[in-house]
N, C-alpha and C. Protein backbone atom coordinates (compact mmCIF):
# COMPACT_ATOMS: atom_id res chain seq x y z
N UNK A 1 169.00 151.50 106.32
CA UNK A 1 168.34 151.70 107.60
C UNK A 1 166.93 151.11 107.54
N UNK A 2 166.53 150.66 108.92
CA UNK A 2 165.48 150.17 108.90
C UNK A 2 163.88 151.16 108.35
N UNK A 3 162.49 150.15 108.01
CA UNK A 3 161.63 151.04 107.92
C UNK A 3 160.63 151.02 109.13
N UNK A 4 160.96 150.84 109.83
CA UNK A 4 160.48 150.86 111.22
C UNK A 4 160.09 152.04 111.51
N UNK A 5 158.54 152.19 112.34
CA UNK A 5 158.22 153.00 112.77
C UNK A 5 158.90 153.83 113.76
N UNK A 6 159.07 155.01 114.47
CA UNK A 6 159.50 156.08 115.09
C UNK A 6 159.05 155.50 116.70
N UNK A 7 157.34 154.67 116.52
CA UNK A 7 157.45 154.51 117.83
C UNK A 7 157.90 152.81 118.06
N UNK A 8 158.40 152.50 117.06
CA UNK A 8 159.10 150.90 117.90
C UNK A 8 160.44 151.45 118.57
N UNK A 9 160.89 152.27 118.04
CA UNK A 9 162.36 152.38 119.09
C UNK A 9 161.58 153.12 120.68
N UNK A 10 162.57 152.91 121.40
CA UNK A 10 162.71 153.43 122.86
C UNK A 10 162.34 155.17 122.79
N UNK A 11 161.34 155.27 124.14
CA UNK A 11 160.52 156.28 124.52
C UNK A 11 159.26 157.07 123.66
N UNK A 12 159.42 156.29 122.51
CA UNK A 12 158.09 156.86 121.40
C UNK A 12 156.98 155.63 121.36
N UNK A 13 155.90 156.72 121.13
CA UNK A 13 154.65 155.88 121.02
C UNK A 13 153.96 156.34 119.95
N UNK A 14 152.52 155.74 119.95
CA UNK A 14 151.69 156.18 118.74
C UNK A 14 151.61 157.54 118.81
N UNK A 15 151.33 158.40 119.81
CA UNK A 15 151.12 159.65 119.48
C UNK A 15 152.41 159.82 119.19
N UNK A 16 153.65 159.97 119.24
CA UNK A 16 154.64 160.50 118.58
C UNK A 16 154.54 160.20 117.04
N UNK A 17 154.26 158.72 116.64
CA UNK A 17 154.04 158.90 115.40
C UNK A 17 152.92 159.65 114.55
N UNK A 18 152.30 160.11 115.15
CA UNK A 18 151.16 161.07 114.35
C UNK A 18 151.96 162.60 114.82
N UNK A 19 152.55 162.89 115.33
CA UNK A 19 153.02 164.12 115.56
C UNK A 19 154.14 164.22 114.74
N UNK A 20 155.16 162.79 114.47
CA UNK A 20 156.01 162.84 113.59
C UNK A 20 155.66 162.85 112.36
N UNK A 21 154.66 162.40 111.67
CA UNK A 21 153.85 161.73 110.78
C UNK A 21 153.56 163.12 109.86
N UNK A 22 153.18 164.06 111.16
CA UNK A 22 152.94 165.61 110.81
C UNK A 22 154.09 166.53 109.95
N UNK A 23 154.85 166.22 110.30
CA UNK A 23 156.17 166.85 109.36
C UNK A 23 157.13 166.05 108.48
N UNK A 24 156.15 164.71 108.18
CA UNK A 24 156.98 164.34 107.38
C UNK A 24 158.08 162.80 107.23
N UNK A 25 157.76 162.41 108.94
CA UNK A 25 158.78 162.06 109.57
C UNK A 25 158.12 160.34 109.80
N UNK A 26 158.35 159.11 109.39
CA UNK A 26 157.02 157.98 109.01
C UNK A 26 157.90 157.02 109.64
N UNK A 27 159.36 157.14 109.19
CA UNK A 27 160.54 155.88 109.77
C UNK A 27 161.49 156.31 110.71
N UNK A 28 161.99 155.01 111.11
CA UNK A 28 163.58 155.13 111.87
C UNK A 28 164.10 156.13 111.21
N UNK A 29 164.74 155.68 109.37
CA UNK A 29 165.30 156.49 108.66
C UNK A 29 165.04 157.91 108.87
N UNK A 30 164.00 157.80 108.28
CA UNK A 30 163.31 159.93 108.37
C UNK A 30 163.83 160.41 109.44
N UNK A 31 164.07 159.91 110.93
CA UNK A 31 163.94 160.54 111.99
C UNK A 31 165.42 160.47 112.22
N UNK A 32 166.34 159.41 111.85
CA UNK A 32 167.85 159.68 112.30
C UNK A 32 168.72 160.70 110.84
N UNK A 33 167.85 160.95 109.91
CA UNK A 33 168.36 161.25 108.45
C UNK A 33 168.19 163.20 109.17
N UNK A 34 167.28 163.24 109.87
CA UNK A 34 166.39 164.78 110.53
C UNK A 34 167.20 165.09 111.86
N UNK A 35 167.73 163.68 112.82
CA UNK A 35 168.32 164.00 113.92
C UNK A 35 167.02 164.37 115.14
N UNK A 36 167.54 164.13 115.80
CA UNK A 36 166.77 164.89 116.66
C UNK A 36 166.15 166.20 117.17
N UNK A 37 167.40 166.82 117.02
CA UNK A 37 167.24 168.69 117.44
C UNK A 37 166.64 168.78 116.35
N UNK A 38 167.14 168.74 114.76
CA UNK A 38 166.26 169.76 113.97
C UNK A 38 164.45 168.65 113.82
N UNK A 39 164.75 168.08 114.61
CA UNK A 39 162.92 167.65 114.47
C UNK A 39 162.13 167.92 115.81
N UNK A 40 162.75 167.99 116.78
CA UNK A 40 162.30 168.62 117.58
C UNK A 40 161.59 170.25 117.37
N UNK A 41 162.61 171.27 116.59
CA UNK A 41 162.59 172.07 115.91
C UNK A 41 161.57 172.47 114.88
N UNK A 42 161.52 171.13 114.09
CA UNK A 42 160.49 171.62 112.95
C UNK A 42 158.97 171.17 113.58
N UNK A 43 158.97 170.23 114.57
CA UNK A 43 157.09 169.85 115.40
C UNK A 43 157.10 171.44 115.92
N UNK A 44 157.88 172.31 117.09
CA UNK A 44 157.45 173.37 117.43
C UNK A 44 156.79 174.43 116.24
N UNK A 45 157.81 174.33 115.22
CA UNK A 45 157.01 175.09 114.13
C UNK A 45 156.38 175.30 113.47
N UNK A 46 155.54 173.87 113.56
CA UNK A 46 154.69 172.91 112.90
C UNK A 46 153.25 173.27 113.59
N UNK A 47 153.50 173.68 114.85
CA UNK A 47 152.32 173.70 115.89
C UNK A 47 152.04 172.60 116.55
N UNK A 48 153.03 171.65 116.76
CA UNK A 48 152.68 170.45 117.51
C UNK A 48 152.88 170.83 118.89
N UNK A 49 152.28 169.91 120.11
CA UNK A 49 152.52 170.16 121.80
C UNK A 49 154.15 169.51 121.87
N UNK A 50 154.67 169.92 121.32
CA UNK A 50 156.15 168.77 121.85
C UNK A 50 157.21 169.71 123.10
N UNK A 51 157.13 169.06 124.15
CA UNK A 51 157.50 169.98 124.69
C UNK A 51 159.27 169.28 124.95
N UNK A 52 160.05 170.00 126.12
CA UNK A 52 161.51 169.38 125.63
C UNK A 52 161.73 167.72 126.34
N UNK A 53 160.48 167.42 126.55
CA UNK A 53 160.90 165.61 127.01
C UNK A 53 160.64 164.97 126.02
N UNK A 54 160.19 166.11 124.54
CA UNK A 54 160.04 164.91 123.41
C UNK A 54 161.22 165.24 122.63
N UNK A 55 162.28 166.39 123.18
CA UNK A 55 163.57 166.57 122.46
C UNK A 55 164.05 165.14 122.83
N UNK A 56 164.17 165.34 124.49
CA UNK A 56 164.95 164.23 125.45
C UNK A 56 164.57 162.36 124.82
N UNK A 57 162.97 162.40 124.85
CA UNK A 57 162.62 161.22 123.72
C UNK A 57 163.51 161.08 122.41
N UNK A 58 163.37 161.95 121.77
CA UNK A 58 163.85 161.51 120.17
C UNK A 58 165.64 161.69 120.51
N UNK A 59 166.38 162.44 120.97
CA UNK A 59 167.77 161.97 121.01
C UNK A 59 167.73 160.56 121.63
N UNK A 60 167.12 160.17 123.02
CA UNK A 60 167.26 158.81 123.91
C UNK A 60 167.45 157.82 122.61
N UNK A 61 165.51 157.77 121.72
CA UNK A 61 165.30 156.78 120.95
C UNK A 61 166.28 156.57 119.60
N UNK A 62 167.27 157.77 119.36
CA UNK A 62 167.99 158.00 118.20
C UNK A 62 169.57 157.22 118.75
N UNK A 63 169.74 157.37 120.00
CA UNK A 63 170.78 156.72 120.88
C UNK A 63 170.79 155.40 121.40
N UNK A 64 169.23 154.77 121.84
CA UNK A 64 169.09 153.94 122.41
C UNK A 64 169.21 154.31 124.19
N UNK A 65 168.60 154.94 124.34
CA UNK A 65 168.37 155.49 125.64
C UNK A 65 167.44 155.63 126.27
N UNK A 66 167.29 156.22 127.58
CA UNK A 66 165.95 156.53 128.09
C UNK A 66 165.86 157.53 127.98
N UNK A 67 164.32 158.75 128.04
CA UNK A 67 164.60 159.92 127.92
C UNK A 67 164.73 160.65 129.00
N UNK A 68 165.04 159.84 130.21
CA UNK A 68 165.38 160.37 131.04
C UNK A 68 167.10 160.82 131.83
N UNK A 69 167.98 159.66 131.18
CA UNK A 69 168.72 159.35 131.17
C UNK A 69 169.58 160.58 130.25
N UNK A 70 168.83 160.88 129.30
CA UNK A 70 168.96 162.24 128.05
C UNK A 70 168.94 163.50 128.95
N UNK A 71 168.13 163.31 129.32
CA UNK A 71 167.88 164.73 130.06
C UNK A 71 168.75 164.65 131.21
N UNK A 72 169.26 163.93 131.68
CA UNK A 72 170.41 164.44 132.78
C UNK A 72 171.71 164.61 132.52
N UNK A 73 171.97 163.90 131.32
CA UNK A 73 173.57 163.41 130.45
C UNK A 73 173.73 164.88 129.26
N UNK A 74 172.51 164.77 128.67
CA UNK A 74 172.80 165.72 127.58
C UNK A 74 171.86 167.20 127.48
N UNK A 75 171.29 167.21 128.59
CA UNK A 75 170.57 168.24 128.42
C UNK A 75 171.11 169.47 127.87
N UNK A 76 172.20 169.61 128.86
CA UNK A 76 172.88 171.27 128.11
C UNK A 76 173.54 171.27 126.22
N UNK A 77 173.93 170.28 126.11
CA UNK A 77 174.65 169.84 125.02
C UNK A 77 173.30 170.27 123.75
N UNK A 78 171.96 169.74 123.88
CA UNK A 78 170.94 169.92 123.21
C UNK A 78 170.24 171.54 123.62
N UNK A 79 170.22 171.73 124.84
CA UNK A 79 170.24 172.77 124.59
C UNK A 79 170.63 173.99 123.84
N UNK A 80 172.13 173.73 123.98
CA UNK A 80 173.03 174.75 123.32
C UNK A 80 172.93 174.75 121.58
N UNK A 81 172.32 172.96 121.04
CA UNK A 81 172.19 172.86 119.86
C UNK A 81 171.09 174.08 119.16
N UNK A 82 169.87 173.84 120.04
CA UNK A 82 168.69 174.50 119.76
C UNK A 82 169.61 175.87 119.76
N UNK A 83 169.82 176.41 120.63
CA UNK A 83 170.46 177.52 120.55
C UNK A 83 171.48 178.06 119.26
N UNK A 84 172.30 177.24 118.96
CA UNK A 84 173.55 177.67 117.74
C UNK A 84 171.88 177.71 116.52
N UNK A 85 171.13 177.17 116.22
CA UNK A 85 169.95 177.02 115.48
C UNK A 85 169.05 178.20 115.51
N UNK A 86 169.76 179.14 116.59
CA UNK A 86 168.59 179.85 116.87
C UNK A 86 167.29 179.89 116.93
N UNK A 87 167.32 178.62 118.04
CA UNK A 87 165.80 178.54 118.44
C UNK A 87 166.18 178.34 120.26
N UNK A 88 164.98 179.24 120.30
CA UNK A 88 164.97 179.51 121.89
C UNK A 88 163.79 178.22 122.29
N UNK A 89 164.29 177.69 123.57
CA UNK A 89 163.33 176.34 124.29
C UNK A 89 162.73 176.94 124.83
């Protein structure tokens, strides 16, 4: 896998990479190896602002999507993930 930054793929930018950067998270790799939900997961616990359009971001950019496009297609699906995880959105 590539070592490409988190914000060259689709819907991430520099601040995502310093928020990703924060737990750990530096490449493409790191971030599809983490998935989306459980990194979404570990920034909230982390104390980062990520709120759920940066869930909708990191599945889109992990898919090749928009994160908007995420949020109308898969919202419940990620939802329910966070949920089996027991983590409340």
């Amino acid at each position: 896998m590539s070592a490409r930054r988190p914000s060259d793929l689709l819907n991430l930018g520099p601040k995502s990479d310093a928020m990703l950067a924060a737990i750990g998270i530096r490449t493409h790799a790191d971030l599809a190896a983490r998935g989306a939900v459980d990194t979404y997961i570990a920034l909230k616990r982390a104390g980062q602002p990520a709120s759920l359009n940066m869930l909708w971001a990191l599945e889109g950019a992990l898919t090749g999507r928009h994160w908007r496009a995420v949020a109308q297609e898969d919202r419940l699906r990620l939802l329910l993930a966070l949920e089996e995880r027991g983590f409340k959105a």
